[in-house]
N, C-alpha and C. Protein backbone atom coordinates (compact mmCIF):
# COMPACT_ATOMS: atom_id res chain seq x y z
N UNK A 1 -19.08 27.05 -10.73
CA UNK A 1 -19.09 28.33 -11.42
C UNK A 1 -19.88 28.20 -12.72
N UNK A 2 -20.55 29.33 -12.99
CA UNK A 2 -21.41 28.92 -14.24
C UNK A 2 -20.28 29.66 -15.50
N UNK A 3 -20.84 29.32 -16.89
CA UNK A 3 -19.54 29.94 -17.51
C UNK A 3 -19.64 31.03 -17.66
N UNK A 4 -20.33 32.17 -17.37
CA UNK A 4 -19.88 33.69 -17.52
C UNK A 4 -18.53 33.94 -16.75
N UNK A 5 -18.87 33.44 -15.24
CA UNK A 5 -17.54 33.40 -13.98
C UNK A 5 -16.66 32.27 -14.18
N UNK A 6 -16.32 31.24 -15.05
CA UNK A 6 -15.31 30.61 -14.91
C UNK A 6 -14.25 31.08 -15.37
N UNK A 7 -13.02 30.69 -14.77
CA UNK A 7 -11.49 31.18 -14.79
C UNK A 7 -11.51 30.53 -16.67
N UNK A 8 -10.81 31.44 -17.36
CA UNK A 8 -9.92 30.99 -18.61
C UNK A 8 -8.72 31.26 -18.33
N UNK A 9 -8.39 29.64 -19.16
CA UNK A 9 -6.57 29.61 -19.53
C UNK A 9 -6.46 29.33 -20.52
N UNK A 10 -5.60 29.62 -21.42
CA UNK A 10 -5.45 29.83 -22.47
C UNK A 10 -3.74 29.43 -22.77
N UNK A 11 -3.65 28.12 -23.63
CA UNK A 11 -2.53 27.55 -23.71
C UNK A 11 -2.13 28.14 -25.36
N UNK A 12 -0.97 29.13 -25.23
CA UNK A 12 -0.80 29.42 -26.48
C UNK A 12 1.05 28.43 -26.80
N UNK A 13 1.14 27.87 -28.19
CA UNK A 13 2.45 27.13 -28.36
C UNK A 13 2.57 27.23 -29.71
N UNK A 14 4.11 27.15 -30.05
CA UNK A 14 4.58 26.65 -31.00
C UNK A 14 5.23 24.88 -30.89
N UNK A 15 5.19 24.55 -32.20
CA UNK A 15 5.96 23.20 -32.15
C UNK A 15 6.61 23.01 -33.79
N UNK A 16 7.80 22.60 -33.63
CA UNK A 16 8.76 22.10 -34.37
C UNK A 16 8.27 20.73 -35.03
N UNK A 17 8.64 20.17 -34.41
CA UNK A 17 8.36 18.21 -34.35
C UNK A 17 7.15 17.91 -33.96
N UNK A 18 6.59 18.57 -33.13
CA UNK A 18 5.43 17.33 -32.35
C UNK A 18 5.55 17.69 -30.86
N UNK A 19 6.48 17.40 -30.52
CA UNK A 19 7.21 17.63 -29.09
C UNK A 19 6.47 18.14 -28.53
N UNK A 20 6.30 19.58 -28.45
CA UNK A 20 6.14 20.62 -27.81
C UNK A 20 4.64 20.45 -27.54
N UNK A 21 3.84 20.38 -29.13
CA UNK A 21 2.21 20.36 -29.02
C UNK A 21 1.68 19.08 -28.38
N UNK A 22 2.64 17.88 -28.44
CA UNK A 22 2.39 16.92 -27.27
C UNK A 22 2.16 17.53 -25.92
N UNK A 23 3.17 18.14 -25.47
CA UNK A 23 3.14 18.28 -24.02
C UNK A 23 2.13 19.54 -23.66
N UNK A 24 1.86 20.98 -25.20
CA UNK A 24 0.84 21.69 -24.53
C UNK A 24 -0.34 20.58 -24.84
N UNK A 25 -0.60 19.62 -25.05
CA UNK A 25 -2.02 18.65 -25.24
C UNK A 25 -2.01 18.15 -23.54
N UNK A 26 -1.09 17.63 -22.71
CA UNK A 26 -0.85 17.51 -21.50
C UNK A 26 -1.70 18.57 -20.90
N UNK A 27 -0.73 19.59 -20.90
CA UNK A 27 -1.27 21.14 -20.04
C UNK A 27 -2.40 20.95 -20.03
N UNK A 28 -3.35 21.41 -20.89
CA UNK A 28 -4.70 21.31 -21.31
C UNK A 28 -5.26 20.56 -20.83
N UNK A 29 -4.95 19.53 -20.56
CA UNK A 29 -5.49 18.18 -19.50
C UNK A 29 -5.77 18.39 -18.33
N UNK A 30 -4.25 18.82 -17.98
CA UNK A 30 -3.97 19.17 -16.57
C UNK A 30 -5.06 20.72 -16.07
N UNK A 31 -5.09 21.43 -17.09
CA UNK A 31 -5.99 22.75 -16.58
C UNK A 31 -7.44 22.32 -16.05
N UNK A 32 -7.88 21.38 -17.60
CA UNK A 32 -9.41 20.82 -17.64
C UNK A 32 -9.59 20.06 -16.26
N UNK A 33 -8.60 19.82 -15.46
CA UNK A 33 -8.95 18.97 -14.58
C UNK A 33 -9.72 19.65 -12.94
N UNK A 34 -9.55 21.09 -13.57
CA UNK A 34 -9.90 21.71 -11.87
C UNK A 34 -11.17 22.69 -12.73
N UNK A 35 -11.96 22.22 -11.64
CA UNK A 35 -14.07 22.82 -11.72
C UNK A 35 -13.85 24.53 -11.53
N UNK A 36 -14.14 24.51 -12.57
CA UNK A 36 -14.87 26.46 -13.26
C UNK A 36 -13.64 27.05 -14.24
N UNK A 37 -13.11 26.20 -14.91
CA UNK A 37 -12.27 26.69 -15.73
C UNK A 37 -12.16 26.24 -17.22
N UNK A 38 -12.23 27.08 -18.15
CA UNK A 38 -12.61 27.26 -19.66
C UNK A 38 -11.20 27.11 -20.05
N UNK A 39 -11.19 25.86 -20.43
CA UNK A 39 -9.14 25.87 -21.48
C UNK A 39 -9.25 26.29 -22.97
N UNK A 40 -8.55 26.70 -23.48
CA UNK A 40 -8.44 27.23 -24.78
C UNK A 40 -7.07 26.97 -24.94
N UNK A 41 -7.00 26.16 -26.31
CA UNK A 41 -5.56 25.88 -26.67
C UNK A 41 -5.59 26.72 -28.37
N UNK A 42 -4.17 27.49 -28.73
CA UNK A 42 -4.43 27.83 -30.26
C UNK A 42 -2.32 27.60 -30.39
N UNK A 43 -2.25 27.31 -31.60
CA UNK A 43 -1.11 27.70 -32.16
C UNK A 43 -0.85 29.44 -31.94
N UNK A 44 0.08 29.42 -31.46
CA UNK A 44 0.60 30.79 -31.59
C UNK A 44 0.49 31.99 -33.11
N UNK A 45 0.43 30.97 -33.93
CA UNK A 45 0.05 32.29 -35.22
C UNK A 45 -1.45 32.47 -35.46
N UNK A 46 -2.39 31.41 -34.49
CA UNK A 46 -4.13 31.70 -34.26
C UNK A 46 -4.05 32.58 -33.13
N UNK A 47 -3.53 33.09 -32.30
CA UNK A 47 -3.74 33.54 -31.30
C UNK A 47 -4.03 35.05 -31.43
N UNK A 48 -5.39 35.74 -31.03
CA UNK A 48 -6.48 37.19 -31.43
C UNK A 48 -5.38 38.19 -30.01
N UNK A 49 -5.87 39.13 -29.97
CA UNK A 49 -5.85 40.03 -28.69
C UNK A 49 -6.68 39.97 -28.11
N UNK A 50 -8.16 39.90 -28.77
CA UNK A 50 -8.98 39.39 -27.43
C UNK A 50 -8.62 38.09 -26.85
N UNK A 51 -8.23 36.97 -27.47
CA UNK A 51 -8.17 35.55 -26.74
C UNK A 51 -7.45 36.28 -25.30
N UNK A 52 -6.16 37.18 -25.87
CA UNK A 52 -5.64 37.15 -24.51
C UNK A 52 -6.12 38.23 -22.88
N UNK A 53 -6.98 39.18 -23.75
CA UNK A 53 -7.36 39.80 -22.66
C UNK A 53 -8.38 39.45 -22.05
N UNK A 54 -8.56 38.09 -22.28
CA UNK A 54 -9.94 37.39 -22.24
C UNK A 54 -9.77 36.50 -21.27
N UNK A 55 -8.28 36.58 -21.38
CA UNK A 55 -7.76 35.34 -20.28
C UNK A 55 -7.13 35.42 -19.05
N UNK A 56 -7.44 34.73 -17.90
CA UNK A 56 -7.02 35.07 -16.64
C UNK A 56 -5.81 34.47 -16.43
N UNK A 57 -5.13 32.81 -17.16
CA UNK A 57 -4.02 32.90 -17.44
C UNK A 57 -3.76 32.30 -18.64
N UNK A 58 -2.34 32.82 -18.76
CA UNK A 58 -1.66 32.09 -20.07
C UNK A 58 -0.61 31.37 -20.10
N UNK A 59 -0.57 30.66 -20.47
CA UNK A 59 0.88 29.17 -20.50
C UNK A 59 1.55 29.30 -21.81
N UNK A 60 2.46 29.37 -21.81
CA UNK A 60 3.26 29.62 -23.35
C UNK A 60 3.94 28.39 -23.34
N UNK A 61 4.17 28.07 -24.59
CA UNK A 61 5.11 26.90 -24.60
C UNK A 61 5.97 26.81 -26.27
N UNK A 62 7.00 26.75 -25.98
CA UNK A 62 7.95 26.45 -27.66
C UNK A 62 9.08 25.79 -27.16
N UNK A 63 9.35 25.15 -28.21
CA UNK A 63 10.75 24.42 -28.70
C UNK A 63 11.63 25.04 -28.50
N UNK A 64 12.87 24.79 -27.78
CA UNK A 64 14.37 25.33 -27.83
C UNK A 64 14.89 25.69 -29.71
N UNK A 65 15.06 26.28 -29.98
CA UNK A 65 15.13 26.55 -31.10
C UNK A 65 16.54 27.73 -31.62
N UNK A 66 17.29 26.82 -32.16
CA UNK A 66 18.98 27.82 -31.83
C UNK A 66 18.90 28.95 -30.49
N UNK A 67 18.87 27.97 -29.54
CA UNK A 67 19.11 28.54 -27.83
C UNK A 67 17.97 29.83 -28.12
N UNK A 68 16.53 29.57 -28.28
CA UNK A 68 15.53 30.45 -27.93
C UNK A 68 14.35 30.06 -28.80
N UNK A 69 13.09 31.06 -28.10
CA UNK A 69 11.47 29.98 -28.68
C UNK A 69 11.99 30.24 -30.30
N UNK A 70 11.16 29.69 -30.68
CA UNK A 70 10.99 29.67 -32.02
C UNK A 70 10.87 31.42 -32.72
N UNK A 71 11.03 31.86 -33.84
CA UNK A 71 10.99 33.29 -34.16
C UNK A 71 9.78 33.31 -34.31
N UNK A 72 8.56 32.65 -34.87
CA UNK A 72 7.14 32.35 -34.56
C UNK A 72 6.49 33.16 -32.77
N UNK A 73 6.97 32.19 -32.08
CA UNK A 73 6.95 33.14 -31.23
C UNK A 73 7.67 33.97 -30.45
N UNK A 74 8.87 34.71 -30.79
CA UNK A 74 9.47 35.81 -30.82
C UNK A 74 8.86 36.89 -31.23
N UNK A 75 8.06 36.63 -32.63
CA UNK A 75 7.48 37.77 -33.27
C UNK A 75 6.05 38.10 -32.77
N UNK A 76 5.53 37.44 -32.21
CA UNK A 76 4.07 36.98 -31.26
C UNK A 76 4.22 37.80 -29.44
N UNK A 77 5.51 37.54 -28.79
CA UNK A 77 5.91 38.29 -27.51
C UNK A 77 6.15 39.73 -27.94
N UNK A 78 7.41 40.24 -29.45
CA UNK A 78 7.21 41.81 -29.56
C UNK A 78 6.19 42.10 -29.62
N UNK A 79 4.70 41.43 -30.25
CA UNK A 79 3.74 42.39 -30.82
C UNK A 79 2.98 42.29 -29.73
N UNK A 80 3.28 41.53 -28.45
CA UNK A 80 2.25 41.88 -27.10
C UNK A 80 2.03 42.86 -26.70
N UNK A 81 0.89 43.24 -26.42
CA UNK A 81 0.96 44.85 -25.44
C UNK A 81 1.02 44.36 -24.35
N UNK A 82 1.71 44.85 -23.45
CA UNK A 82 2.07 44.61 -21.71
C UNK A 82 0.94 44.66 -21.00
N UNK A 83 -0.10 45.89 -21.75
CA UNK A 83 -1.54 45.43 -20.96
C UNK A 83 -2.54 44.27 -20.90
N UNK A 84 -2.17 43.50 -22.04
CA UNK A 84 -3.07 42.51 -22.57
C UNK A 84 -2.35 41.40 -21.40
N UNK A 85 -1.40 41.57 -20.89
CA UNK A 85 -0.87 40.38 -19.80
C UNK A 85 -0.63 40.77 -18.54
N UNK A 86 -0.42 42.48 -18.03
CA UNK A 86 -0.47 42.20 -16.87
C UNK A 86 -0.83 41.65 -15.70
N UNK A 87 -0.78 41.34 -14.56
CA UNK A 87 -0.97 40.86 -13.57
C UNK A 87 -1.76 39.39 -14.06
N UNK A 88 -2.11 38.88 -14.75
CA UNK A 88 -2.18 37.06 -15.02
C UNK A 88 -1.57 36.11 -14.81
N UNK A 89 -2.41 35.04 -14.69
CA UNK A 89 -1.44 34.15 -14.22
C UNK A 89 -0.44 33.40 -15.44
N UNK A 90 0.43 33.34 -15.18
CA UNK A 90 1.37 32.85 -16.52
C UNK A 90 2.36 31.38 -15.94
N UNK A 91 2.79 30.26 -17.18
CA UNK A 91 3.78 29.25 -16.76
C UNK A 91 4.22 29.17 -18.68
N UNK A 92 5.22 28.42 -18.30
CA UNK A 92 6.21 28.44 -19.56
C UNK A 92 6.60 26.72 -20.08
N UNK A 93 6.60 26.44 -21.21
CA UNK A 93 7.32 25.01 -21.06
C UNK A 93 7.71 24.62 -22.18
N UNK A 94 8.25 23.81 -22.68
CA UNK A 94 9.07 23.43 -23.94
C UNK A 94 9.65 22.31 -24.09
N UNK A 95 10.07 21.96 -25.02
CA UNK A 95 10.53 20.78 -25.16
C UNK A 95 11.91 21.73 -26.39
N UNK A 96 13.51 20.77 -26.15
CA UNK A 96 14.99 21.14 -26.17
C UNK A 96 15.63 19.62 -26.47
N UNK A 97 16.72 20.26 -27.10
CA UNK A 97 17.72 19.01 -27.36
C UNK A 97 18.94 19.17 -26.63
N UNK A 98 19.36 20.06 -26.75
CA UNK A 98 20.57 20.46 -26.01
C UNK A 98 20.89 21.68 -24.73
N UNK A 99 19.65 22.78 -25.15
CA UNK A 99 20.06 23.59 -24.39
C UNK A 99 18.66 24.26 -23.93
N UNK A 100 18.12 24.51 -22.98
CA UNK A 100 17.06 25.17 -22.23
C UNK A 100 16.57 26.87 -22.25
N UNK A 101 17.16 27.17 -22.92
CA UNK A 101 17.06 28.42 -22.87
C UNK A 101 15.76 29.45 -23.57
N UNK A 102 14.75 28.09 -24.18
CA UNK A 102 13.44 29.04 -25.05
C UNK A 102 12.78 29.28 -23.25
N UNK A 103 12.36 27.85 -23.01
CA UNK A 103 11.44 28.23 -21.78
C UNK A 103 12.25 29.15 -20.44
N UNK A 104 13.86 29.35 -20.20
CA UNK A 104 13.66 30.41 -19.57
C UNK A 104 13.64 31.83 -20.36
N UNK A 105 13.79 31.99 -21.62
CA UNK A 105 12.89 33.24 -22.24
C UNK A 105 11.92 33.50 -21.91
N UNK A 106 10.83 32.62 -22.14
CA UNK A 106 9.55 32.71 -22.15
C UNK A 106 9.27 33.00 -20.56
N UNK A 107 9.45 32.70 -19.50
CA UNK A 107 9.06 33.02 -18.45
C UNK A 107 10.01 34.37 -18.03
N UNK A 108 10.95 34.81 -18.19
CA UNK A 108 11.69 36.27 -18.05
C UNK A 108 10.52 37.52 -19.02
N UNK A 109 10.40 37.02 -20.20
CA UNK A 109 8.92 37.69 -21.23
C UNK A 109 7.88 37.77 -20.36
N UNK A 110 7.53 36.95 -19.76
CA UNK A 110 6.28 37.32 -18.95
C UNK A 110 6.34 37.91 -17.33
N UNK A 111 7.22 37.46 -16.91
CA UNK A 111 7.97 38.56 -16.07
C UNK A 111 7.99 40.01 -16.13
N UNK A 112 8.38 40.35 -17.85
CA UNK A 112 8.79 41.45 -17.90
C UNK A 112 7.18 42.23 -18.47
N UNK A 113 6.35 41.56 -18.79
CA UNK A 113 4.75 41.59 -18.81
C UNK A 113 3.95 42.06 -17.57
N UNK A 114 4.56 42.00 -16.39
CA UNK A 114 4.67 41.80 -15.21
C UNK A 114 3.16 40.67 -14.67
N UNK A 115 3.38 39.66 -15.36
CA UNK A 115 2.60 38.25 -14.81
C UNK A 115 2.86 38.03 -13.73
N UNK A 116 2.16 37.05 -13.31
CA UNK A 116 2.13 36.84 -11.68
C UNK A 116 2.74 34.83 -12.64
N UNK A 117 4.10 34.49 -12.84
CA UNK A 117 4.58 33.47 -13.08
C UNK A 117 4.56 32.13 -12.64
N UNK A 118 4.00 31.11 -12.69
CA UNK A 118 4.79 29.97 -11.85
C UNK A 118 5.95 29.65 -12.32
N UNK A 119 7.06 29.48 -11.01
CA UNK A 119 8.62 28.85 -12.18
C UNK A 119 8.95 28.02 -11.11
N UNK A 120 10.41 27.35 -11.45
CA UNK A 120 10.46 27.40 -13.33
C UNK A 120 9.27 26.77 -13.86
N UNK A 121 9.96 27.47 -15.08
CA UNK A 121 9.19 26.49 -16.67
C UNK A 121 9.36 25.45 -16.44
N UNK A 122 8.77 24.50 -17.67
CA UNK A 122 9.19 22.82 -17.46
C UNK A 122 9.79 23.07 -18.88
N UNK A 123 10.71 22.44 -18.71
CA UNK A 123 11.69 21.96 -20.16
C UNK A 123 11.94 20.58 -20.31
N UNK A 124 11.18 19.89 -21.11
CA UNK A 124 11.62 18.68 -21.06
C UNK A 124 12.40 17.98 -22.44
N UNK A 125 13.44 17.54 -22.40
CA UNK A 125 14.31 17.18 -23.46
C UNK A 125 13.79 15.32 -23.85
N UNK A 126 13.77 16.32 -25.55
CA UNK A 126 13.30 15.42 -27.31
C UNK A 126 11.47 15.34 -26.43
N UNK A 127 11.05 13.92 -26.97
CA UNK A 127 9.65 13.51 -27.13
C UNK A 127 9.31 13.35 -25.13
N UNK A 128 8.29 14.12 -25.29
CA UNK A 128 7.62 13.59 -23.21
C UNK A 128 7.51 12.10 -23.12
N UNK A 129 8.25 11.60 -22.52
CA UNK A 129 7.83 10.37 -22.06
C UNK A 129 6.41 10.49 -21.03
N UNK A 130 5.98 9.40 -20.47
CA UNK A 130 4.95 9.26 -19.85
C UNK A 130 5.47 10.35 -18.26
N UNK A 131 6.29 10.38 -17.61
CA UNK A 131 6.85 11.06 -16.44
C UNK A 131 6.77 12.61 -16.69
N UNK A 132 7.16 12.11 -18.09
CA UNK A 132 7.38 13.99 -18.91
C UNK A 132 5.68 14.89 -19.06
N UNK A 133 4.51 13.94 -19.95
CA UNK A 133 3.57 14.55 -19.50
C UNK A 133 2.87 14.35 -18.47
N UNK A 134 3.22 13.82 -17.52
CA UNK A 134 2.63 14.14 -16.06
C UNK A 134 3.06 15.15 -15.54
N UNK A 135 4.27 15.64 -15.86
CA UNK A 135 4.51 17.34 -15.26
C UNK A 135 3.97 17.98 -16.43
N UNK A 136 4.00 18.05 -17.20
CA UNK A 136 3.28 18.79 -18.04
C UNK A 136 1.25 19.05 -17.64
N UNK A 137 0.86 18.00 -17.29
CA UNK A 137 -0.40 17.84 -16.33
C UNK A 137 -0.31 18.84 -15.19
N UNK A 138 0.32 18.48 -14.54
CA UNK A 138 0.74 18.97 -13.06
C UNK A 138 0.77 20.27 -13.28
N UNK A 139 1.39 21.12 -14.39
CA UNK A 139 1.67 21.79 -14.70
C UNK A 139 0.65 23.16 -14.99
N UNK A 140 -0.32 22.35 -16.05
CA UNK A 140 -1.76 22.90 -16.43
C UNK A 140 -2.45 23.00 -15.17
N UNK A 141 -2.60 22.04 -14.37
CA UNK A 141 -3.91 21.78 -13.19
C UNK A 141 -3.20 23.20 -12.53
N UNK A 142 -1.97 23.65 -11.94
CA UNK A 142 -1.63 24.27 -10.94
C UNK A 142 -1.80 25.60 -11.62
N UNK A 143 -1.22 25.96 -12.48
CA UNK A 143 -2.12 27.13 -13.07
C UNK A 143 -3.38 27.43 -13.06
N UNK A 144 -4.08 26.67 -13.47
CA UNK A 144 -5.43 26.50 -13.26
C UNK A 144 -6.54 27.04 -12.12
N UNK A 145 -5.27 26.08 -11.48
CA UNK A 145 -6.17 26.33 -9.82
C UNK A 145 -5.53 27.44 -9.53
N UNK A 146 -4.50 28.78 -9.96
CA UNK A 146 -4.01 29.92 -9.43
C UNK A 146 -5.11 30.76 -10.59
N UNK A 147 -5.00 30.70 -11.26
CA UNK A 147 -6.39 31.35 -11.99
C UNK A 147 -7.53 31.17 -11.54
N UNK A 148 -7.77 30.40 -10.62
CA UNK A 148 -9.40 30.46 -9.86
C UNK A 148 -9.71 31.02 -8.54
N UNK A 149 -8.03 31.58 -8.28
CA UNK A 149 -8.01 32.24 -6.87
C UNK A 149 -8.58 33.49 -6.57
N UNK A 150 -9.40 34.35 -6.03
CA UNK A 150 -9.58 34.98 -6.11
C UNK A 150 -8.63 36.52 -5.12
């Protein structure tokens, strides 16, 4: 694909610790790894309206954060317009200490966006070990390759 026609994905995250932007650095890997596709990674408070209508999918990712994403991006999902995400491809993932509940937010949010989802999310609890960003890989590539489907 030349780049006018290549698929974009677009990894938008918050991170607490590290955690989280570890494992969207994974994703990003995992996307870059399948031919005709443009990755774009931003912190969630860089993230434009064009980045997103620009994009064929989007991967969200935050920290469990008192049982939900971060208010960073809480305040980032209200100010979405539902058009800027319909029908895209979307996946969710995070990194938690105790309780899982940002990344199934985040994929019910894009649900309710009406995305075309992969689930579940990946939630992986404290720092990714090496097992941890290989699904996080796995993760990016398969999106990837559903954003190039026609």
């Amino acid at each position: 694909m030349d780049g006018v026609n290549m698929a974009k994905v677009l990894v938008v995250y918050d991170s607490k610790t590290g955690n989280t932007e570890r494992m969207a650095e994974a994703v990003v890997e995992g996307a870059k790894s399948v031919n005709g596709v443009e990755v774009t990674i931003k912190r969630v408070d860089e993230v434009k309206r064009d980045d997103l209508t620009g994009a064929n999918a989007v991967i969200l990712g935050s920290p469990n954060h008192y049982r939900m994403p971060t208010m960073t991006m809480v305040h980032f999902l209200d100010e979405v317009e539902k058009d800027d995400l319909k029908g895209k491809t979307g996946g969710a993932f995070g990194s938690y200490g105790w309780d899982t509940e940002a990344v199934e937010d985040l994929v019910k949010a894009m649900k309710a966006f009406e995305m075309k989802v992969l689930e579940p999310g990946l939630a992986i609890k404290g720092l990714p070990d090496d097992a941890g960003l290989t699904q996080c890989w796995r993760l990016g590539r398969a999106i990837a390759r559903r954003a190039t489907e026609k």
